[in-house]
Protein backbone atom coordinates (compact mmCIF):
# COMPACT_ATOMS: atom_id res chain seq x y z
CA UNK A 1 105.70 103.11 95.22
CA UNK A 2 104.88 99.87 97.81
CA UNK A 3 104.31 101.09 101.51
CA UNK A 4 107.53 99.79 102.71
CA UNK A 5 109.92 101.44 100.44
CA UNK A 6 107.91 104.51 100.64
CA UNK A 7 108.39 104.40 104.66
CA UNK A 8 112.00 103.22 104.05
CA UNK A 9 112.43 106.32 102.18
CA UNK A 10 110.65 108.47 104.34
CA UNK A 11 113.20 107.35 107.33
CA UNK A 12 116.13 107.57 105.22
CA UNK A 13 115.28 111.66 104.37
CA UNK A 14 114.84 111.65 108.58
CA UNK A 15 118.14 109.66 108.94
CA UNK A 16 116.71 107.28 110.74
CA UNK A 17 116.97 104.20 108.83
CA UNK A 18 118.91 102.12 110.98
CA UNK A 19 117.26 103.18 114.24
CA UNK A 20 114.47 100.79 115.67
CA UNK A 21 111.29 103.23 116.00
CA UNK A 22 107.55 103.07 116.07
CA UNK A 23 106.14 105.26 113.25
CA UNK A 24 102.85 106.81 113.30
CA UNK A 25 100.82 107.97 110.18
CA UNK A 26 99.47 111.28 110.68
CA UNK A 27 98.09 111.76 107.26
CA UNK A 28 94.57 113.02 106.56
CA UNK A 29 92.88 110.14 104.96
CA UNK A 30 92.34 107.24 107.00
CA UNK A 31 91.27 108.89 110.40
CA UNK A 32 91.01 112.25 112.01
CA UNK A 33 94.26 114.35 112.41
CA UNK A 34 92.79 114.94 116.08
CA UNK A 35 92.80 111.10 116.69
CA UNK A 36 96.49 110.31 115.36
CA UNK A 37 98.11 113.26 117.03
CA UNK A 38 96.38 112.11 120.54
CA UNK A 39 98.27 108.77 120.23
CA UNK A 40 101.40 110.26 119.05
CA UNK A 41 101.10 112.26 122.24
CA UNK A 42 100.09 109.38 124.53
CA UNK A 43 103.03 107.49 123.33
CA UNK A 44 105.62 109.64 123.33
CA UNK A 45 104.48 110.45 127.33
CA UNK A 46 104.54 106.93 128.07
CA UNK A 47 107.88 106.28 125.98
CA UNK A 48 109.19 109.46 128.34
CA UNK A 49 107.78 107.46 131.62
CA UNK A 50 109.23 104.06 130.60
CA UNK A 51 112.46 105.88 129.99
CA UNK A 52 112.57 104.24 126.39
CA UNK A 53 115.13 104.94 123.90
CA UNK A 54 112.58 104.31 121.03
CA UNK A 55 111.52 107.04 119.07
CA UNK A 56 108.09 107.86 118.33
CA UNK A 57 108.12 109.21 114.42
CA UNK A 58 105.40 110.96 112.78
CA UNK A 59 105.22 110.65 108.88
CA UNK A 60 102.70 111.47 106.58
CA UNK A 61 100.15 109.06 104.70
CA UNK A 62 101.30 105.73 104.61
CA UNK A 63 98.45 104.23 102.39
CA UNK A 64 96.34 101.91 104.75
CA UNK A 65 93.42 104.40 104.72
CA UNK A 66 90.49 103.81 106.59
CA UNK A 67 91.99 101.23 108.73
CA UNK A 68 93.07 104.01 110.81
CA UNK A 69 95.19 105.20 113.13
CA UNK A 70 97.97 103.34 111.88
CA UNK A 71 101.55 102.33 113.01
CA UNK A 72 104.71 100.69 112.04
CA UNK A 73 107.81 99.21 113.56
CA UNK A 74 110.73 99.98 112.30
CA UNK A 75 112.94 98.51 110.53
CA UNK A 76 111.17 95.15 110.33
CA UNK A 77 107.83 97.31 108.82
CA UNK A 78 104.90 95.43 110.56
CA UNK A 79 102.18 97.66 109.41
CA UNK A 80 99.56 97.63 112.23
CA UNK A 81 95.96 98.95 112.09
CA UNK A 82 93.45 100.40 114.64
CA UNK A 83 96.17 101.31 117.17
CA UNK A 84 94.91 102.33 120.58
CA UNK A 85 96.90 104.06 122.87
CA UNK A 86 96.81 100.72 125.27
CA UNK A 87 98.54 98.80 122.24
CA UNK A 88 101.05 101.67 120.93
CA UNK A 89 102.13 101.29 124.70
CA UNK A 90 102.57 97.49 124.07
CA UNK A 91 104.53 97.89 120.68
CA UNK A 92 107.17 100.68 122.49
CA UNK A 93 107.75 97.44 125.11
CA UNK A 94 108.34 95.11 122.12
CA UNK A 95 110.32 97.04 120.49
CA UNK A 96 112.17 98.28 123.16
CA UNK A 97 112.82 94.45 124.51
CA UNK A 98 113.93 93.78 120.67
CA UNK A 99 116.63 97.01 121.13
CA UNK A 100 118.36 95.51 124.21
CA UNK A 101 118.26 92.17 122.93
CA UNK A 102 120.20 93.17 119.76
C-alpha cells in the first residue's frame, strides 16, 4: 500500500478525513519513540497557545524511515522529514492560515 492511501486510510478509521490536520508518525523505525512524542507534545502546547483549531494526530509508521521524525499535512499529504519543533510550529500556522482561507 503507497504512503498516502495508507495515511488516507488511517484518517478515515479516525474519521478524520475531511478535517485539515498535521499528522505525526510515532512509529518505531525511523527515530526514537522519545523524540516523536516530544514534538507531538510541543505542538499540541503551542497549537493550545495559538488557540488553533488544527489537530495534532498521532499515527503509526508511515514508511519514511530514517528520515525521521516525520509529519504530514492533511488532506493535501505533503510528507515532511526532520521536523523540529520550530518547524511543526510553522506547519500548524500554514495550515491553520489554509483553514480560514477555505
Amino acid at each position: 500500500m503507497g504512503r498516502k492511501r495508507k495515511l488516507r486510510k488511517q484518517m478515515r478509521k479516525r474519521h478524520l478525513e475531511d478535517e485539515t490536520a498535521l499528522v505525526i508518525c510515532v512509529g518505531k523505525r525511523c527515530c526514537g519513540r522519545e523524540e516523536s512524542c516530544a514534538l507531538v507534545e510541543a505542538t499540541r502546547e503551542y497549537a493550545a497557545e495559538t488557540h488553533s483549531n488544527v489537530p495534532v494526530v498521532t499515527v503509526g509508521c508511515l514508511d519514511v524511515c530514517k528520515k525521521g521524525p516525520i509529519a504530514a499535512t492533511y488532506p493535501d499529504i505533503e510528507f515532511k522529514k526532520r521536523v523540529t519543533a520550530k518547524r511543526a510550529r510553522k506547519l500548524i500556522d500554514n495550515l491553520e492560515n489554509r483553514r480560514r482561507e477555505q
